[in-house]
N, C-alpha and C. Protein backbone atom coordinates (compact mmCIF):
# COMPACT_ATOMS: atom_id res chain seq x y z
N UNK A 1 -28.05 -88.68 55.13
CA UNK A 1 -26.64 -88.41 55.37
C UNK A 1 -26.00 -88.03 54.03
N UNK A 2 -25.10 -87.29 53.98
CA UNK A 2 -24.63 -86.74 52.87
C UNK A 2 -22.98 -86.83 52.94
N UNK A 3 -22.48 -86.99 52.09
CA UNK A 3 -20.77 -87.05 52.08
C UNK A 3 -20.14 -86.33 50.66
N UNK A 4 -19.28 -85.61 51.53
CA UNK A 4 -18.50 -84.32 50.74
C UNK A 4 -16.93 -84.96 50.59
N UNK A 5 -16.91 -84.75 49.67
CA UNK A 5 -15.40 -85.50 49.14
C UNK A 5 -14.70 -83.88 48.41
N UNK A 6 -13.46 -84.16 49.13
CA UNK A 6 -12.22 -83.01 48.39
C UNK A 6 -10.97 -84.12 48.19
N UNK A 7 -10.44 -83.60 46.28
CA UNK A 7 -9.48 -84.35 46.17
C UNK A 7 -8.41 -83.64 46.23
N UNK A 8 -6.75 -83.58 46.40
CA UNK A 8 -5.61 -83.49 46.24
C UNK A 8 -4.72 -84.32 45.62
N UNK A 9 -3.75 -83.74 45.08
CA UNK A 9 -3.02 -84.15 44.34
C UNK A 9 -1.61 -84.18 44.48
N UNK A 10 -0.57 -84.71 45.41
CA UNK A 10 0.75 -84.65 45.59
C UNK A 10 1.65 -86.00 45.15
N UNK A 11 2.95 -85.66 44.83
CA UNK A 11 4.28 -86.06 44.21
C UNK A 11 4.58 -86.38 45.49
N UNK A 12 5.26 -88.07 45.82
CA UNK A 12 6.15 -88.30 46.78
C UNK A 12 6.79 -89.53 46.30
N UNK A 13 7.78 -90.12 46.79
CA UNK A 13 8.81 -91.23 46.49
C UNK A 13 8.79 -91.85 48.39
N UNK A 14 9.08 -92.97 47.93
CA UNK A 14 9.38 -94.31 48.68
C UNK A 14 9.68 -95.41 48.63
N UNK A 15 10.15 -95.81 49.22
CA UNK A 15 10.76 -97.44 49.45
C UNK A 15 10.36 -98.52 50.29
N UNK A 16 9.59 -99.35 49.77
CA UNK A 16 8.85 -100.13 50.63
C UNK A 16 9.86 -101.18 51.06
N UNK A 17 10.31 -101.26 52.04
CA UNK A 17 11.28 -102.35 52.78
C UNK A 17 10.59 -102.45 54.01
N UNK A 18 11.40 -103.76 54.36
CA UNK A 18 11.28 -103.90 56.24
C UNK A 18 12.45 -104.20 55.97
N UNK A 19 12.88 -103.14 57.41
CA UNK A 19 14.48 -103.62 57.65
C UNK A 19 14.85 -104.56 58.89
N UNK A 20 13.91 -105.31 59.02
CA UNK A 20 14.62 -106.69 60.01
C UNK A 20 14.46 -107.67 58.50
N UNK A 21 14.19 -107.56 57.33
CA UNK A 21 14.11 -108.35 56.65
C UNK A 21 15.68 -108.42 55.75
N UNK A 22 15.96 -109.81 55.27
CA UNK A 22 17.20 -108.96 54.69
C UNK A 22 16.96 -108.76 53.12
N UNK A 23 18.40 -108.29 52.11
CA UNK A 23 17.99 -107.53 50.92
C UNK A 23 17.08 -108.39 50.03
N UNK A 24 17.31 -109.90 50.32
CA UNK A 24 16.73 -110.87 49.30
C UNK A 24 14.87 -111.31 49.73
N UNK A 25 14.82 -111.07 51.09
CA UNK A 25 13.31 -111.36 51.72
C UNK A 25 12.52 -109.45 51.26
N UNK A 26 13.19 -108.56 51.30
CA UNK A 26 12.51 -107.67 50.80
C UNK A 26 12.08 -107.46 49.44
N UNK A 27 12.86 -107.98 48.63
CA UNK A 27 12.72 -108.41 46.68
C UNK A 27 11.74 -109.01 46.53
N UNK A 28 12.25 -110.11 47.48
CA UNK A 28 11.12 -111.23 47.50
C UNK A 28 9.22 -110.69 47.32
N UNK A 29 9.59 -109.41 48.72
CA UNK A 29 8.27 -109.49 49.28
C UNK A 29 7.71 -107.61 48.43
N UNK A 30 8.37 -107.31 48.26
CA UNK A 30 8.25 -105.99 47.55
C UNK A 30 8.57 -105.90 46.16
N UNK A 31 9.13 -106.51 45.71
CA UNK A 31 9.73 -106.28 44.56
C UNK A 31 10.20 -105.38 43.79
N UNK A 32 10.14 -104.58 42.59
CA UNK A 32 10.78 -103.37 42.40
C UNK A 32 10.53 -102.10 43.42
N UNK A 33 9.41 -102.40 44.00
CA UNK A 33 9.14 -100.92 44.74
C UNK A 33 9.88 -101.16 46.16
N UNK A 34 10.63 -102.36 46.19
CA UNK A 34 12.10 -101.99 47.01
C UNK A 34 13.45 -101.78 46.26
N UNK A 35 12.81 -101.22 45.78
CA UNK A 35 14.51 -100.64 44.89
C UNK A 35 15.10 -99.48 46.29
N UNK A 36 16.55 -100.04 46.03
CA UNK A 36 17.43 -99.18 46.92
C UNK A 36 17.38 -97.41 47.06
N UNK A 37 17.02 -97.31 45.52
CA UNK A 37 17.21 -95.88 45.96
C UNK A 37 15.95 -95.39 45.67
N UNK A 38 14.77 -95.54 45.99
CA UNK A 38 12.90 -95.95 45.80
C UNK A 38 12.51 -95.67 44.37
N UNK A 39 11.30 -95.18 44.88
CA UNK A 39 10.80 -94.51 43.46
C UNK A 39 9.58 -93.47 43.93
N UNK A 40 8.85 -93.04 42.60
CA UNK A 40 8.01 -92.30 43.20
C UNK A 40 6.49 -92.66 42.58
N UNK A 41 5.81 -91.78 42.96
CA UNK A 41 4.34 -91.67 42.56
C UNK A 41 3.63 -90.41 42.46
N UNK A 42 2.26 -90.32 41.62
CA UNK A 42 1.83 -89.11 41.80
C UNK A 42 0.79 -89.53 42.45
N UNK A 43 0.41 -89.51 43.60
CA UNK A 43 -0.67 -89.87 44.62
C UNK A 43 -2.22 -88.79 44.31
N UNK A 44 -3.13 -89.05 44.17
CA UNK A 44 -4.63 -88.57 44.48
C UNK A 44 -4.99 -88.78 46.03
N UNK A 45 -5.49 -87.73 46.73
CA UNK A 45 -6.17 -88.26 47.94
C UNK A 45 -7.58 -87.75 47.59
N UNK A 46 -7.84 -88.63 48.11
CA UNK A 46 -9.46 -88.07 48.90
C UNK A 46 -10.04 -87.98 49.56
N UNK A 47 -10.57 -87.04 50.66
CA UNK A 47 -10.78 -87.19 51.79
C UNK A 47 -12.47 -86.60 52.15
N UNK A 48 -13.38 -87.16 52.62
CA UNK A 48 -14.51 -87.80 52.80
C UNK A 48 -15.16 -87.01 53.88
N UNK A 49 -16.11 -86.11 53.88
CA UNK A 49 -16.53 -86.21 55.52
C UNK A 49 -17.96 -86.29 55.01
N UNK A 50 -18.86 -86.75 56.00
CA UNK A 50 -19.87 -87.09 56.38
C UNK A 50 -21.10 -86.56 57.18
N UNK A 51 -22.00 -85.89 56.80
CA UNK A 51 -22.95 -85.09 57.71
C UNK A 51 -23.96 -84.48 57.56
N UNK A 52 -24.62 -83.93 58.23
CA UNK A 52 -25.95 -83.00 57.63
C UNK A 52 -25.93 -81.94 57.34
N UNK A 53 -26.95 -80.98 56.32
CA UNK A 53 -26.42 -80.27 56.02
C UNK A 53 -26.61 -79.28 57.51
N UNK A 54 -25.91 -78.07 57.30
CA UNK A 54 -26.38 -76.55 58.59
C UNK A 54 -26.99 -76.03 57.41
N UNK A 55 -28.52 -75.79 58.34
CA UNK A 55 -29.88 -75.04 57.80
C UNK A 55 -28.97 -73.34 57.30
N UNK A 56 -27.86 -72.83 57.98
CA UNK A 56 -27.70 -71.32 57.91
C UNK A 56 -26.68 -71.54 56.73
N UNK A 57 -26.00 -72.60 56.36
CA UNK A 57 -25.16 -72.25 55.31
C UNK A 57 -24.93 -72.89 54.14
N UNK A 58 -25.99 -74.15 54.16
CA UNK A 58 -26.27 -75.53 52.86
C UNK A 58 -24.83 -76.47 53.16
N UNK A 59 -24.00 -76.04 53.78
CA UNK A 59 -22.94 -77.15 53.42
C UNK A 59 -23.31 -78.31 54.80
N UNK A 60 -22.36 -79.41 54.60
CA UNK A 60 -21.52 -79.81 55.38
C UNK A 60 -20.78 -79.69 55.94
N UNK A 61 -20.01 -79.51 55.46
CA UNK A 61 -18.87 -78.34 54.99
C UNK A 61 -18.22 -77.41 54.47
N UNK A 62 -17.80 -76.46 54.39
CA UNK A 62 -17.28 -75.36 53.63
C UNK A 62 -16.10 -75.93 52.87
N UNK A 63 -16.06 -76.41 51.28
CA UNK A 63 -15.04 -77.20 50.79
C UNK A 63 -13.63 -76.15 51.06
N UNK A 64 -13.80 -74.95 51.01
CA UNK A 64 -12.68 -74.18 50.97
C UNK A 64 -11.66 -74.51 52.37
N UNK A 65 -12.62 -74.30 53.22
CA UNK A 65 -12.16 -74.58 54.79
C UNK A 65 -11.59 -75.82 54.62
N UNK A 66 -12.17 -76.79 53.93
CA UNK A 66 -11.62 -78.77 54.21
C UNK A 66 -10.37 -78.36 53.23
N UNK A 67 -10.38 -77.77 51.89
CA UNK A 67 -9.60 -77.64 51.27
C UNK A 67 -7.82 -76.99 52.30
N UNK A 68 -8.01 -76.21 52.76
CA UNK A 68 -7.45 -75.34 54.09
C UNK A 68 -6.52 -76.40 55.13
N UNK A 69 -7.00 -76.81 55.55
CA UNK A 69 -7.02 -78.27 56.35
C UNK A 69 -6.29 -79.16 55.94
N UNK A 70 -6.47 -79.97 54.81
CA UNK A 70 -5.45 -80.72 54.14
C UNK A 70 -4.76 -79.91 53.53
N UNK A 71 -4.53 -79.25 53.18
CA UNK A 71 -3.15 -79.12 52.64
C UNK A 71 -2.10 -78.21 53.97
N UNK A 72 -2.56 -77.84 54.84
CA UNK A 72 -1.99 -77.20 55.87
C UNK A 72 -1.28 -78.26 56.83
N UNK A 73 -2.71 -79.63 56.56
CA UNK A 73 -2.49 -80.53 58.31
C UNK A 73 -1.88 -81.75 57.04
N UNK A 74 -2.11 -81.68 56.07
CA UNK A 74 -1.20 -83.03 55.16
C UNK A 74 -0.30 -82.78 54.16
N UNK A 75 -1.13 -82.14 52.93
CA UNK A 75 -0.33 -81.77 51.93
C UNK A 75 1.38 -81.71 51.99
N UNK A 76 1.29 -80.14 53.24
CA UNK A 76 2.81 -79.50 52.88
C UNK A 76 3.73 -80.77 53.83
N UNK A 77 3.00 -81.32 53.75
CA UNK A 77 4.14 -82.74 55.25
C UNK A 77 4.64 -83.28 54.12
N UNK A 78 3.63 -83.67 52.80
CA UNK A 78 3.92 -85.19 51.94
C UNK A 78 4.39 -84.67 50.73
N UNK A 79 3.90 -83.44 50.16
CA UNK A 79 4.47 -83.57 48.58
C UNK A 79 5.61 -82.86 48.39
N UNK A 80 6.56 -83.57 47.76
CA UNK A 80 7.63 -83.64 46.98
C UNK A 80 8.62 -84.02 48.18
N UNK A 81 8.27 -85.16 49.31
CA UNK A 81 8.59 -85.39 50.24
C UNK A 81 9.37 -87.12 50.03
N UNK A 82 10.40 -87.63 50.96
CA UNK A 82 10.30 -89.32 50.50
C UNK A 82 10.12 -89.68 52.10
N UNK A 83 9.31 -90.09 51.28
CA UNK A 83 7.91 -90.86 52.49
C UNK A 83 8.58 -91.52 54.02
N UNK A 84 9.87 -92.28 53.57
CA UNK A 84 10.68 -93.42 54.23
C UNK A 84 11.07 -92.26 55.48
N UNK A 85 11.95 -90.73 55.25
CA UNK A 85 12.62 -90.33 55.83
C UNK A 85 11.82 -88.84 56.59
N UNK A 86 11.27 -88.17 55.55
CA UNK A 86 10.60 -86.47 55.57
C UNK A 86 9.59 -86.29 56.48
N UNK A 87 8.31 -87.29 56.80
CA UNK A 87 7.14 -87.64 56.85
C UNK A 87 7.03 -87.55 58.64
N UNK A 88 7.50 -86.80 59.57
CA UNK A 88 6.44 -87.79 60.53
C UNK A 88 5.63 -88.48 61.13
N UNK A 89 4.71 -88.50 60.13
CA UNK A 89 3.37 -89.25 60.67
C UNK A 89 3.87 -91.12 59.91
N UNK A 90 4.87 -91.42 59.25
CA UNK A 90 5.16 -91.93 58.60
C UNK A 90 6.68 -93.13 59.19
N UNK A 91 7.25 -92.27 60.32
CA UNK A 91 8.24 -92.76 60.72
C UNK A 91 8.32 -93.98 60.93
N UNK A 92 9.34 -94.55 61.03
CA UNK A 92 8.94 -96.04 61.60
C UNK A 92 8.18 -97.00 61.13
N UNK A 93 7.43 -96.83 59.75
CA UNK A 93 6.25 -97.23 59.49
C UNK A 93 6.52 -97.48 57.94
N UNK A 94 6.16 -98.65 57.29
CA UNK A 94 6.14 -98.89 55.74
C UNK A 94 5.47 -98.47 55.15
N UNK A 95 5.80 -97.45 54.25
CA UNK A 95 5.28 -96.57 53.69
C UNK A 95 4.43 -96.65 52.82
N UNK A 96 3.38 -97.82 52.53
CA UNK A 96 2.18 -98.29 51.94
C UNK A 96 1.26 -97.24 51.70
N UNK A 97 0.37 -97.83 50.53
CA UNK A 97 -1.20 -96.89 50.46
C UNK A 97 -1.32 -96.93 51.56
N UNK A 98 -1.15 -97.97 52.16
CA UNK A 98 -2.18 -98.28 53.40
C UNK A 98 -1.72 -97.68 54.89
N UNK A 99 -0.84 -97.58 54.81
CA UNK A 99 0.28 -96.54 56.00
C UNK A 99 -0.17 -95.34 55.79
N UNK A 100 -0.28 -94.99 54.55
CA UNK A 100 -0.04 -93.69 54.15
C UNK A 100 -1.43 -93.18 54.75
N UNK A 101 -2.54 -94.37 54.38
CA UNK A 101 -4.00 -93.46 54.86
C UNK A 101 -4.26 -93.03 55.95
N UNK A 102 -4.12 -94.48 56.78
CA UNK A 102 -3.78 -94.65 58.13
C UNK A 102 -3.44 -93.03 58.73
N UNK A 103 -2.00 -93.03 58.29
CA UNK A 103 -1.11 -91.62 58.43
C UNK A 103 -2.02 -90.49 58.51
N UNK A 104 -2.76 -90.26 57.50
CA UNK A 104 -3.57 -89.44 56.73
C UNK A 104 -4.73 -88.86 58.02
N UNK A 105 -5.29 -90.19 57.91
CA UNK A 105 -6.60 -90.24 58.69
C UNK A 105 -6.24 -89.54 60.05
N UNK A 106 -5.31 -90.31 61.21
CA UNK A 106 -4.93 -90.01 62.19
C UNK A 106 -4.17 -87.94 61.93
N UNK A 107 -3.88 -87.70 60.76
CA UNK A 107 -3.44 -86.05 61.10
C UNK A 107 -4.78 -84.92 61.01
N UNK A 108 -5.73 -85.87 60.32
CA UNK A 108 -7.38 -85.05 60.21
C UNK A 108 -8.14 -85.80 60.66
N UNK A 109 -8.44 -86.31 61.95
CA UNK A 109 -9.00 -86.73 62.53
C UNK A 109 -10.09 -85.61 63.63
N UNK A 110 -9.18 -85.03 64.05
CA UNK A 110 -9.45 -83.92 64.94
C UNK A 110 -9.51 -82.48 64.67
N UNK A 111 -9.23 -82.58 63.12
CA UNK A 111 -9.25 -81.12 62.86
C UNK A 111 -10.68 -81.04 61.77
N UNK A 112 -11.73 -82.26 61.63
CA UNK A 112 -12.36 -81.32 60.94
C UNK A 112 -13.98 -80.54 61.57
N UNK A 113 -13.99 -79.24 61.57
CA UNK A 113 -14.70 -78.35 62.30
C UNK A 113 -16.39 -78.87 62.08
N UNK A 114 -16.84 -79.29 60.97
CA UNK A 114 -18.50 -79.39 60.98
C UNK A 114 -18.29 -80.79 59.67
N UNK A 115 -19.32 -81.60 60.32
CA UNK A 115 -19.62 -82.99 59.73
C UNK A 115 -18.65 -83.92 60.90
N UNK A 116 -17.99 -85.37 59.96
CA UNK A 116 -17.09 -86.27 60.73
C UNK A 116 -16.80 -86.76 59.28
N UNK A 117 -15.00 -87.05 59.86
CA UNK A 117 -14.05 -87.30 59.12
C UNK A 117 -15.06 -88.94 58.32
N UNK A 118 -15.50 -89.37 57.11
CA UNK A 118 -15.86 -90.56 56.77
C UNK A 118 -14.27 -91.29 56.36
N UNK A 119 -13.37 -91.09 55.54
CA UNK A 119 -13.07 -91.94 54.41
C UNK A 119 -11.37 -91.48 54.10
N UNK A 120 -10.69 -91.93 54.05
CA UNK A 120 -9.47 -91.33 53.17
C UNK A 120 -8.92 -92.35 52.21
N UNK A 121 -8.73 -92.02 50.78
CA UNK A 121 -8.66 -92.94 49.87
C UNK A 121 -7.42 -92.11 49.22
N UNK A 122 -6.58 -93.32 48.70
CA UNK A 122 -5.07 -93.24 48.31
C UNK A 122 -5.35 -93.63 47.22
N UNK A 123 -4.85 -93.27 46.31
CA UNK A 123 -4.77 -93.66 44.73
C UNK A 123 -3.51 -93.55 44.68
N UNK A 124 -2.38 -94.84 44.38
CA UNK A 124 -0.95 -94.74 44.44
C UNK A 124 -1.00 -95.19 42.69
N UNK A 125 -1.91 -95.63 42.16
CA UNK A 125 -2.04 -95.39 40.92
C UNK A 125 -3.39 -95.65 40.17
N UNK A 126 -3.09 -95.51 38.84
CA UNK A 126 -4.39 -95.50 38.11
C UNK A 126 -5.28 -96.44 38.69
N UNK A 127 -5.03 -97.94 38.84
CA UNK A 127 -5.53 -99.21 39.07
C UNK A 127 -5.45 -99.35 40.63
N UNK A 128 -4.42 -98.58 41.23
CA UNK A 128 -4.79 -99.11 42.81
C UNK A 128 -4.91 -97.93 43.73
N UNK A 129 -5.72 -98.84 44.28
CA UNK A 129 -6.21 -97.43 45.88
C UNK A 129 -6.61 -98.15 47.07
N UNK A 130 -6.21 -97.32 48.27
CA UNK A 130 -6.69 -98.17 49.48
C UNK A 130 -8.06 -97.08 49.66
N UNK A 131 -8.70 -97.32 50.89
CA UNK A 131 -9.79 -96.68 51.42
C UNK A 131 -9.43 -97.04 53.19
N UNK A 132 -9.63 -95.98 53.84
CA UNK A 132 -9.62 -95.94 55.33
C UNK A 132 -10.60 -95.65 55.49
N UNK A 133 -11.73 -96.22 56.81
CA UNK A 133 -12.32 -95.83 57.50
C UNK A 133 -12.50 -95.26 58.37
N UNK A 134 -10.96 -95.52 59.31
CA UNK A 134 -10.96 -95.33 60.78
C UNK A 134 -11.63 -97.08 61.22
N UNK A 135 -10.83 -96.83 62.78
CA UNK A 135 -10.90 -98.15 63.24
C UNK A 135 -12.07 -98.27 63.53
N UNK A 136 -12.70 -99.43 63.82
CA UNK A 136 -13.92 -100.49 63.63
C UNK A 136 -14.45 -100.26 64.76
């Protein structure tokens, strides 16, 4: 089995709150990255697929095509976007690494043409990153 990784690179801002919580349980539980008026990040994705190669063309995938894909079915949704309001895949939803992959995963789930979607990994900074699998 072989796995093909393409990275991206987008600018977005957010505010991690819950709003049944009130201003002092969100401080509490978020701390600066519930600041009122958010903040931002420069996010890395990476997105993962998984498969054998095709005897007629060596890939897995055609990185150009996966390249194509995310930024068509994710990219232009998220960067230079704030996450809380711009985002539909995002609505309603706390805008975490971990939302965000979630998010991620579920908009390329179905769009990728040869292999299967493995992995989507969030780098919200140097030191932290989530990893999605897809559900269990």
């Amino acid at each position: 089995m072989l796995y093909v990784t393409r990275r991206e690179i987008f600018s977005a801002s957010h505010r991690l709150f819950n709003p049944n919580f009130s201003d002092e349980e969100n401080e509490r539980v978020f701390g600066k990255c519930s600041n009122p008026n958010g903040h931002g990040h420069n996010y890395i994705l990476e997105v993962v697929v998984k498969g054998e190669i095709n005897t007629q063309t060596g890939y897995v995938i055609d990185l150009k095509l996966l390249k194509q894909i995310i930024l068509e079915t994710v990219i232009r949704k998220i960067d230079h976007k704030n996450l809380n309001v711009d985002v539909d895949f995002l609505i309603d939803k706390i805008p975490t690494a971990e939302n965000i992959a979630i998010g991620i995963w579920e908009q390329l789930i179905d769009k990728i043409p040869s292999g299967k979607l493995y992995s989507i990994k969030i780098y919200e900074t140097e030191n932290n990153y989530v990893e999605y699998k897809g559900k269990a």
